[in-house]
Protein backbone atom coordinates (compact mmCIF):
# COMPACT_ATOMS: atom_id res chain seq x y z
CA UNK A 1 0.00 0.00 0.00
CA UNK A 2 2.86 2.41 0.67
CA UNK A 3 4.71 1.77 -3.10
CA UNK A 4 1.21 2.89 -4.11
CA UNK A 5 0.19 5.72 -2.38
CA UNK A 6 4.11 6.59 -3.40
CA UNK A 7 3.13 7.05 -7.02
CA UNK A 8 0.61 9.64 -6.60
CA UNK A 9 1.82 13.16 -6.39
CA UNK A 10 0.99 14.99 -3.55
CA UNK A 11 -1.35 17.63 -5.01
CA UNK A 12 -3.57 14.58 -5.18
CA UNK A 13 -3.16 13.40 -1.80
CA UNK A 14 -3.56 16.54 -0.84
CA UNK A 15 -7.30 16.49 -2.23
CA UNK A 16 -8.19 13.31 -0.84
CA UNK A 17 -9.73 13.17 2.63
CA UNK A 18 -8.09 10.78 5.55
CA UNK A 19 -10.94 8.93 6.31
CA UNK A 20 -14.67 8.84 3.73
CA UNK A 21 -17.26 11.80 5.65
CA UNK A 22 -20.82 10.38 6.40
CA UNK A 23 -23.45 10.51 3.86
CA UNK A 24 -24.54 14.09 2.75
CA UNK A 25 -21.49 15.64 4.39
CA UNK A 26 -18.61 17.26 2.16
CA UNK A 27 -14.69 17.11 3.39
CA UNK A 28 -13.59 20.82 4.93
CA UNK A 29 -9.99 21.00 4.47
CA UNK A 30 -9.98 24.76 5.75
CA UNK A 31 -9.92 26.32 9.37
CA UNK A 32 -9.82 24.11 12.33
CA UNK A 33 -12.98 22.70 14.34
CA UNK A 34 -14.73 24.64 16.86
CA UNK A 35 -13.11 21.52 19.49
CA UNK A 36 -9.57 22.41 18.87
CA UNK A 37 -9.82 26.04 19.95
CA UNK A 38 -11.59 24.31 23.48
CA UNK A 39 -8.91 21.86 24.22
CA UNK A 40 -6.15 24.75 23.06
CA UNK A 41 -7.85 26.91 25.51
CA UNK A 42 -8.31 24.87 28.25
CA UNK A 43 -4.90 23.44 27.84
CA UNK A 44 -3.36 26.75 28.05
CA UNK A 45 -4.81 28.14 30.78
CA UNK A 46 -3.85 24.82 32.97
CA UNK A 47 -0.64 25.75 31.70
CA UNK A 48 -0.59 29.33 32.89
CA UNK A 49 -1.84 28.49 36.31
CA UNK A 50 1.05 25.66 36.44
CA UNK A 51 3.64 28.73 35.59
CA UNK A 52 2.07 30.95 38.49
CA UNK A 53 2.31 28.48 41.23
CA UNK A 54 5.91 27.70 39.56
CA UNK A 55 7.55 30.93 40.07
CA UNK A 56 6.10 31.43 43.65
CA UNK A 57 7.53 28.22 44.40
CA UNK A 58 11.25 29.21 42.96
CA UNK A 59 10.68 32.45 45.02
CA UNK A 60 10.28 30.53 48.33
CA UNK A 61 12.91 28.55 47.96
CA UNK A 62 15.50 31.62 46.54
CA UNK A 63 14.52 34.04 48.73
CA UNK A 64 13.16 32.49 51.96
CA UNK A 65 14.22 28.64 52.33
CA UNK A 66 17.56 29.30 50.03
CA UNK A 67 17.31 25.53 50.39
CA UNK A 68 16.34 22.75 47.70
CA UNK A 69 15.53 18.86 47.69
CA UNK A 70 15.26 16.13 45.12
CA UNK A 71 11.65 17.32 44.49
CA UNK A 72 12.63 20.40 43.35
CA UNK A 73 14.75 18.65 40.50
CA UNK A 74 12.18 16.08 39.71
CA UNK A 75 9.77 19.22 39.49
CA UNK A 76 11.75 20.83 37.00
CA UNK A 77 11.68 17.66 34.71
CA UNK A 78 8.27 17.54 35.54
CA UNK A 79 7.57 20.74 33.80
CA UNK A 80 9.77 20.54 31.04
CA UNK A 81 8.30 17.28 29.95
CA UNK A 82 4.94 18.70 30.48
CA UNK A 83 5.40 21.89 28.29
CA UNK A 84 6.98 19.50 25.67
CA UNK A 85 3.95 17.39 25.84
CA UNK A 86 1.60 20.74 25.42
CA UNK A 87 3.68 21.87 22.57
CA UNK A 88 3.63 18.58 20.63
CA UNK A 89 -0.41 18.80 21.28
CA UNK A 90 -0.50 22.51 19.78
CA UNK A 91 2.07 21.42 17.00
CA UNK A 92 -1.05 18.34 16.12
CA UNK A 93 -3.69 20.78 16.47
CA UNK A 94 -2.37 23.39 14.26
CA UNK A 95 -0.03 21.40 11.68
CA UNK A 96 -1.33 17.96 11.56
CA UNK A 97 -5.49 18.41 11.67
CA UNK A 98 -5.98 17.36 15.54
CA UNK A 99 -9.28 18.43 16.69
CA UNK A 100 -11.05 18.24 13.06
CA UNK A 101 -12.63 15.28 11.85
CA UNK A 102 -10.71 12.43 10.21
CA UNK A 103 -12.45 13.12 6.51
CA UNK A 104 -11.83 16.72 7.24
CA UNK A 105 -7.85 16.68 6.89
CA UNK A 106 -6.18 15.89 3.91
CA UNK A 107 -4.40 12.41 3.33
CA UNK A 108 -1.31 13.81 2.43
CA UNK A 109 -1.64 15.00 6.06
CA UNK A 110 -2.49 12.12 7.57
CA UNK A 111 0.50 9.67 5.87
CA UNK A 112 2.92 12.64 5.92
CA UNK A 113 6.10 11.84 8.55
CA UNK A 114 5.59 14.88 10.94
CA UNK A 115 1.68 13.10 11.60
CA UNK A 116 3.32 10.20 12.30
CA UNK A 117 6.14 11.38 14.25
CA UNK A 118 4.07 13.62 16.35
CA UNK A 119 1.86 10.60 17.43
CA UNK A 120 4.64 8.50 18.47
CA UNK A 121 6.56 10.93 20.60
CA UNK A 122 2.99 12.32 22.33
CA UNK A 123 2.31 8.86 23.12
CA UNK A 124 5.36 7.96 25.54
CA UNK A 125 5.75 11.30 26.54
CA UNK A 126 2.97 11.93 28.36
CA UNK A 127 3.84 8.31 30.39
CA UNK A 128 7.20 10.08 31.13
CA UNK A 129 5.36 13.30 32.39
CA UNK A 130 2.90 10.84 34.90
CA UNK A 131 6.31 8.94 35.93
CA UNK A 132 8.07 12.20 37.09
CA UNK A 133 5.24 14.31 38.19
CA UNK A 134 4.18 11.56 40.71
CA UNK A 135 7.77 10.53 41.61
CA UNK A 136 7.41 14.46 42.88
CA UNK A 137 4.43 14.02 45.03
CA UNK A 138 6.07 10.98 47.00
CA UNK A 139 9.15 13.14 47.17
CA UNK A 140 7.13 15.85 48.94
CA UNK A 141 5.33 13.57 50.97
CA UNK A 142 8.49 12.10 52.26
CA UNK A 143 9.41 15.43 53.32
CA UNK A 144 6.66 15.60 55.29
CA UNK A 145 5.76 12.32 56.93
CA UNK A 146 8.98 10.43 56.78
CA UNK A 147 8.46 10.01 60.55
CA UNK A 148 5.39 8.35 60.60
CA UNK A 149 7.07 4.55 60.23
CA UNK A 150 3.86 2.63 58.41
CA UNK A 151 3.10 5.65 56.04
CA UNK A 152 7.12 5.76 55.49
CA UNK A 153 7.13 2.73 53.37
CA UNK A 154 3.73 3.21 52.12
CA UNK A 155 5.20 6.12 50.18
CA UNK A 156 8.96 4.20 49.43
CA UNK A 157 7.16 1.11 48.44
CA UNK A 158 4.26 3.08 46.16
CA UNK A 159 7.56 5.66 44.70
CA UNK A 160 9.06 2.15 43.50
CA UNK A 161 6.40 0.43 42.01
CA UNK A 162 4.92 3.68 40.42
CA UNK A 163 7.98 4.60 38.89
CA UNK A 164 8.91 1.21 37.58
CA UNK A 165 5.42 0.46 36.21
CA UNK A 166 6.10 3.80 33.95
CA UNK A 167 9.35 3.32 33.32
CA UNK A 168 8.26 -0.07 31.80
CA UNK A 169 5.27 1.17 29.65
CA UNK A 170 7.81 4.25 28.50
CA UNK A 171 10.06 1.78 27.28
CA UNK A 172 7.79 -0.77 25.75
CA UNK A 173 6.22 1.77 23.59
CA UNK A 174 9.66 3.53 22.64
CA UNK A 175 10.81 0.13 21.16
CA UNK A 176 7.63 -1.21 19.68
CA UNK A 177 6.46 1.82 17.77
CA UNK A 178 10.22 3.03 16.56
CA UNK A 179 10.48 1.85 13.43
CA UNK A 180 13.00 -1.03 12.18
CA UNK A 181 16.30 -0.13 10.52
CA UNK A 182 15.87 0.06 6.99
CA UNK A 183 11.65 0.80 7.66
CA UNK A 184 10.01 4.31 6.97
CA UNK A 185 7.76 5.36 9.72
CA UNK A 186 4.82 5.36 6.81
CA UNK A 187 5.45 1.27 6.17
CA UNK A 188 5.88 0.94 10.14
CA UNK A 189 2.26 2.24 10.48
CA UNK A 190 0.74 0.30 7.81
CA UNK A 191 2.66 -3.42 8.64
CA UNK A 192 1.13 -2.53 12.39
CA UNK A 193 -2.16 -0.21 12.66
CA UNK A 194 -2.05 -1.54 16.03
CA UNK A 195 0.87 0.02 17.79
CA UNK A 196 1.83 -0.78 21.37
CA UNK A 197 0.07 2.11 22.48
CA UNK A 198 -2.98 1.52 20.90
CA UNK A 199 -2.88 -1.50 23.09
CA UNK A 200 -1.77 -0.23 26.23
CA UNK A 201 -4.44 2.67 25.64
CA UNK A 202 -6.63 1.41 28.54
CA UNK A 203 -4.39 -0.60 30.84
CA UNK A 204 -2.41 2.46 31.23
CA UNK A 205 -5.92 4.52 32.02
CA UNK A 206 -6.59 2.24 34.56
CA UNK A 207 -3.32 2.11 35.90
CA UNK A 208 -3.36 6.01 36.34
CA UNK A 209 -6.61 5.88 38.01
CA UNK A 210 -5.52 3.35 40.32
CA UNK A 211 -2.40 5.19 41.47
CA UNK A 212 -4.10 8.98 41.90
CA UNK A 213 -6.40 7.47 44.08
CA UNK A 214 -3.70 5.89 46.18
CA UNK A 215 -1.25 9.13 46.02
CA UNK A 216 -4.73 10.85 46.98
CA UNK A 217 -5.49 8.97 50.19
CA UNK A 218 -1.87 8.69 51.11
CA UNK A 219 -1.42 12.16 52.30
CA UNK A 220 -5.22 12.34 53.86
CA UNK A 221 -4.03 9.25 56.24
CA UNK A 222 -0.77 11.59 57.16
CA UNK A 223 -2.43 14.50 58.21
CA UNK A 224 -5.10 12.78 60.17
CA UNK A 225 -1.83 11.47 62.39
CA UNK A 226 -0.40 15.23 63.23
CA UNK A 227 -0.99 16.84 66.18
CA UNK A 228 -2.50 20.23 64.71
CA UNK A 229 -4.96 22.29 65.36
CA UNK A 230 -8.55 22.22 63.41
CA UNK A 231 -8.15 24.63 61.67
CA UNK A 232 -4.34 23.59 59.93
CA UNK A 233 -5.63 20.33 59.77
CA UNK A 234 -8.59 21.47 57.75
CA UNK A 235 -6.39 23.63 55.34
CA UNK A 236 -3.90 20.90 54.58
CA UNK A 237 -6.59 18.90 54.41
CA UNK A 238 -8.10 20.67 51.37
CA UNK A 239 -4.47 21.02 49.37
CA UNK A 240 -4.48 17.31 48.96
CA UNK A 241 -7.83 16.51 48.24
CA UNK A 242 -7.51 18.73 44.97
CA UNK A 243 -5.78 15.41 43.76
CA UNK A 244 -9.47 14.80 43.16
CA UNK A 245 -9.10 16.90 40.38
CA UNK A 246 -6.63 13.76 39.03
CA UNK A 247 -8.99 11.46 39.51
CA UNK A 248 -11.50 12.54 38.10
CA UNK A 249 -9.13 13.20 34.75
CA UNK A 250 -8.05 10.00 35.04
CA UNK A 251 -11.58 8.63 35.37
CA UNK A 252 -12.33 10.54 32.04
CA UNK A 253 -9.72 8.97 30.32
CA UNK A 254 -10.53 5.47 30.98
CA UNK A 255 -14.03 6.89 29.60
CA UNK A 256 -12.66 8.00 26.52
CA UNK A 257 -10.18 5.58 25.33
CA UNK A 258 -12.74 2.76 26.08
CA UNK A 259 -14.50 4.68 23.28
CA UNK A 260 -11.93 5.81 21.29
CA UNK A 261 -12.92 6.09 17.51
CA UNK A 262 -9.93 5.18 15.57
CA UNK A 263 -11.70 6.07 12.49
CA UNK A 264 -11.58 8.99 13.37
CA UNK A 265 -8.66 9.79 15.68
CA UNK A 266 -7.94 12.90 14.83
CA UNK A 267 -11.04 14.12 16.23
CA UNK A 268 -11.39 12.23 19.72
CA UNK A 269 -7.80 11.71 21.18
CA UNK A 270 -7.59 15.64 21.59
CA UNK A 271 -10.13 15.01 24.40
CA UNK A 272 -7.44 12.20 25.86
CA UNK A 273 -4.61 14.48 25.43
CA UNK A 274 -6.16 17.61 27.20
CA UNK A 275 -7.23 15.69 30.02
CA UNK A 276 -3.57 14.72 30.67
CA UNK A 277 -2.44 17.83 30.39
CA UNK A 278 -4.50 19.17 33.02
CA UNK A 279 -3.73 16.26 34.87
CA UNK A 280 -0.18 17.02 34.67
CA UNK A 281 -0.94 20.66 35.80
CA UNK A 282 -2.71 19.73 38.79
CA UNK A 283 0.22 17.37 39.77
CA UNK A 284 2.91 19.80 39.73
CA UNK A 285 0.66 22.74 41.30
CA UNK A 286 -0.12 20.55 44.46
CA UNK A 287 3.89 19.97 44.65
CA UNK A 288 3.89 24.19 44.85
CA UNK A 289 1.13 24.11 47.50
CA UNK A 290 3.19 24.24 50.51
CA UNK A 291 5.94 26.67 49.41
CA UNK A 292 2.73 29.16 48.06
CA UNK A 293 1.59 28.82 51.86
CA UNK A 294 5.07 29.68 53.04
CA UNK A 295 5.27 32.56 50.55
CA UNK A 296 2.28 34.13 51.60
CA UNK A 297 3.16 34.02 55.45
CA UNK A 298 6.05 36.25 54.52
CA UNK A 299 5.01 38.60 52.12
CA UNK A 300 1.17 39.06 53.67
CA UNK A 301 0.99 40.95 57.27
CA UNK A 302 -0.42 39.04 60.43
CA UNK A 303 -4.09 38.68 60.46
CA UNK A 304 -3.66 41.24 63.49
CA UNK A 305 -2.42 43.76 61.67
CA UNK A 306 -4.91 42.88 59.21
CA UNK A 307 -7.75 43.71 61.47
CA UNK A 308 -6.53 46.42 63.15
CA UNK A 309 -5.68 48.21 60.17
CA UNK A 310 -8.97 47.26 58.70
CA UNK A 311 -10.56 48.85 62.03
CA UNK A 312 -8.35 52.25 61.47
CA UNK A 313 -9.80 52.48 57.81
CA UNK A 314 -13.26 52.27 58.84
CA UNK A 315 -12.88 54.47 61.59
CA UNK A 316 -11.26 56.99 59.44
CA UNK A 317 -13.75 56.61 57.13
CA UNK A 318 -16.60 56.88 59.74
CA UNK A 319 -15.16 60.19 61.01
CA UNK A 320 -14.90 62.03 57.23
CA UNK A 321 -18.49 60.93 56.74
CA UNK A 322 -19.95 62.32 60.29
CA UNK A 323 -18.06 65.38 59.47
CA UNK A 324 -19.11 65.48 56.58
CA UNK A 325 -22.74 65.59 57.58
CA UNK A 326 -22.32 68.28 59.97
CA UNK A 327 -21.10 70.52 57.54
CA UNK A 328 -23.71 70.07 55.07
CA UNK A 329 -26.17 70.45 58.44
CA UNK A 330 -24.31 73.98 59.46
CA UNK A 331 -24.48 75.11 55.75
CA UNK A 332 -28.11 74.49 55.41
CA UNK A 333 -29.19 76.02 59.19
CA UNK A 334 -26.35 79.63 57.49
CA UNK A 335 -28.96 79.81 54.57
CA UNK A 336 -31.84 79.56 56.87
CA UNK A 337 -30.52 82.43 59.38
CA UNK A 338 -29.80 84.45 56.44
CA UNK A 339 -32.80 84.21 54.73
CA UNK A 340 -34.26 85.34 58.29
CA UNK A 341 -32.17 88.13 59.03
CA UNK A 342 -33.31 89.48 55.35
CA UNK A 343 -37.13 88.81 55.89
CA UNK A 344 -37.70 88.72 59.61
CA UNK A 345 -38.36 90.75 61.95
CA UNK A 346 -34.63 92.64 62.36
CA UNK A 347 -35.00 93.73 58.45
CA UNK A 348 -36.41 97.36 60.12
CA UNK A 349 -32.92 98.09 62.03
CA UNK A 350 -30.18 99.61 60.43
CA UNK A 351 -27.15 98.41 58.83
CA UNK A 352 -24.96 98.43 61.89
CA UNK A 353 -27.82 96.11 63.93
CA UNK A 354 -27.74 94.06 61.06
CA UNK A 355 -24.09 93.49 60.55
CA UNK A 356 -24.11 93.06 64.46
CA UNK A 357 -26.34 90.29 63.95
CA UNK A 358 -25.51 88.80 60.91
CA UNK A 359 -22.00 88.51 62.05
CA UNK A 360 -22.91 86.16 65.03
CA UNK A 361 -23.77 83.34 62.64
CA UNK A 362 -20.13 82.92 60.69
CA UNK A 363 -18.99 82.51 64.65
CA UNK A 364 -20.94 79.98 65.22
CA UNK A 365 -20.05 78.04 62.14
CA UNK A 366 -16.44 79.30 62.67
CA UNK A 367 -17.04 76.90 66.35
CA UNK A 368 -18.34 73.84 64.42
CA UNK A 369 -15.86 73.31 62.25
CA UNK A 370 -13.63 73.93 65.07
CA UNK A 371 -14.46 71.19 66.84
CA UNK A 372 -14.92 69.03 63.91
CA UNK A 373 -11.42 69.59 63.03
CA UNK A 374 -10.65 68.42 66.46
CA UNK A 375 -12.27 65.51 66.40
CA UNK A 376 -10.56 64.69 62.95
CA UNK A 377 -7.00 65.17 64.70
CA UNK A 378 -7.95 63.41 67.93
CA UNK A 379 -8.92 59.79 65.03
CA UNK A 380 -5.63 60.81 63.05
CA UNK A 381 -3.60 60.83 66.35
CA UNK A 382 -5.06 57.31 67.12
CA UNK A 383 -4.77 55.83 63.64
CA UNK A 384 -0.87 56.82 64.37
CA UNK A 385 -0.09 55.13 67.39
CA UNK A 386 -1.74 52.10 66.02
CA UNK A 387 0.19 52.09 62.94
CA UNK A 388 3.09 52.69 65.34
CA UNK A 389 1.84 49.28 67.33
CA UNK A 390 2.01 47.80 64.50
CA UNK A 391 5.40 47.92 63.25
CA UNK A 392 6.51 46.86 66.46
């Protein structure tokens, strides 16, 4: 089949869909499907978030442990494998027709060597990602409960087997989908549609399911065993169980590659590939989780200082608003003498009476803003020893 599909030119292969459309429906070689802008998006964002809780984590430990570990390094390869992975994905959606429909992308496409290349390095390196972003977590949970004996080797003995498990499925599908010396990767398709990770699609789903939930419940157990108060307990409490996030990725993709349409693959393993993307995100954020914590003890004040300074503002504010008030009071009750010293009953006396009189009403205003202005000194004198009580 390859010698043939060799001796037509490409322009022709370039008009031929991958795959024949359903009745009634007409091959779209142009623009991409509304489902690869989703995933892209989606994707993306994960990806941003991971970056965020990334550089607040190299912060903490520059600036304020100016300490690393061994998590820190298996971190790193962490997110360098999982950008790779996201850029491979974006390279598929925009190059190779990912997201689109099988009959809508060209089979010159479809047969070409970057397609086929693409697919092969995605599909071990997103294994590689799961190996090192989980040989992270029981890094970081090492760090923490290494002194609880039982959940010691429940994290040595689950590191192990984790990491070999991966490391095996890595390496099976590196040397049964490479192609032979002397074999393009074209004939290598063709002589086996069925490549070895076709068939580890759902063994490694379920394998990935199985292990979140453990790496999920491992930490739970942990914190349940340290003396802290409700409160701590509660917060480290909720850190870990966003693993549920995993899980329920991992759950999806069991979903989907139970029904995976190779007829049209283009179209449905975008799903598979987002969720492990976000998957991988999750992973490497809940590594950041405790050096974010430690970051924001040291750059945000005490919650005492918090509330006190929350108290001064609203006191402040409180003051410029009575004050406020009682000017707009004295200004109206000024109109109201005036009006009466032109209409009432002095209007008969002279100018000298009248001047007499109308000058006792600017004294009396004169007095209220007086003592307004007092009262505004008296807050501003407070709000400055407290901000003095602070800083010590």
């Amino acid at each position: 089949m390859s010698g043939n599909l060799d001796q037509l030119s490409h322009s022709v292969l370039a008009s031929l869909p991958a795959a024949s459309p359903p009745p009634g429906v007409l091959p779209d070689f142009n623009g991409h499907g509304p489902l690869a802008y989703t995933i892209t998006v989606v994707a993306s964002v994960f990806i941003g978030l991971m970056f965020v809780f990334l550089g607040i984590r190299t912060y903490a430990k520059v600036k304020i442990h100016r300490a690393w570990s061994w998590d820190d390094v298996t971190c790193a390869i962490g997110v360098i494998s999982t950008v790779a992975y996201w850029i491979v994905a974006l390279l598929q959606v925009e190059n190779e027709g990912f997201g689109r429909h099988l009959w809508n992308v060209p089979l010159s496409v479809f047969i070409s060597e970057d397609f086929l290349k693409l697919a092969y390095i995605s599909s071990w390196l997103s294994n590689l990602s799961y190996n090192v972003v989980k040989l992270t977590l029981f890094i970081l949970y090492w760090n923490i409960f290494h002194l609880f004996r039982w959940l010691k080797y429940g994290i040595v003995g689950g590191a192990i087997v984790v990491t070999g498990v991966h490391t095996a499925f890595v390496l099976y599908i590196i040397i049964e989908d490479s192609p032979r010396p002397g074999q393009s990767w074209l004939d290598k398709s063709i002589a086996d549609p069925n490549s070895g990770a076709i068939r580890l699609a759902i063994p490694l789903s379920a394998w990935a399911l199985v292990t979140d939930v453990y790496i999920l419940l491992l930490p739970i157990m942990g914190v349940l065993r340290l003396q802290l108060s409700s409160g701590r307990r509660l917060g480290l409490l909720m850190v870990f169980m966003t693993g549920i996030g995993a899980c329920v990725c991992s759950s999806l993709s069991i979903y989907y590659r139970t029904f995976l349409d190779y007829d049209d693959v283009t179209y449905t393993v975008i799903k598979i590939q987002a969720l492990a993307i976000v998957e991988l995100c999750v992973g490497i954020i809940i590594t950041c989780v405790p050096t974010t914590s430690v970051f924001l003890r040291n750059v945000l004040p005490p919650k005492k200082t918090l509330r006190l300074r929350s108290i001064t503002i609203y006191e402040k504010l409180m003051s410029r608003l009575h004050l406020s008030q009682r000017n707009s009071s004295a200004g109206s009750e000024s109109k109201k003498s005036k009006a009466m010293d032109v209409h009432g009953p002095y209007k008969h006396m002279g100018d000298g009476e009248s001047a007499v009189k109308l000058g006792t009403f600017p004294a009396h205003h004169m007095e209220t803003r007086i003592t307004a202005q007092d009262s505004v000194d008296q807050m501003e004198r407070g709000i400055h020893v407290r901000t003095e009580l602070d800083q010590v």
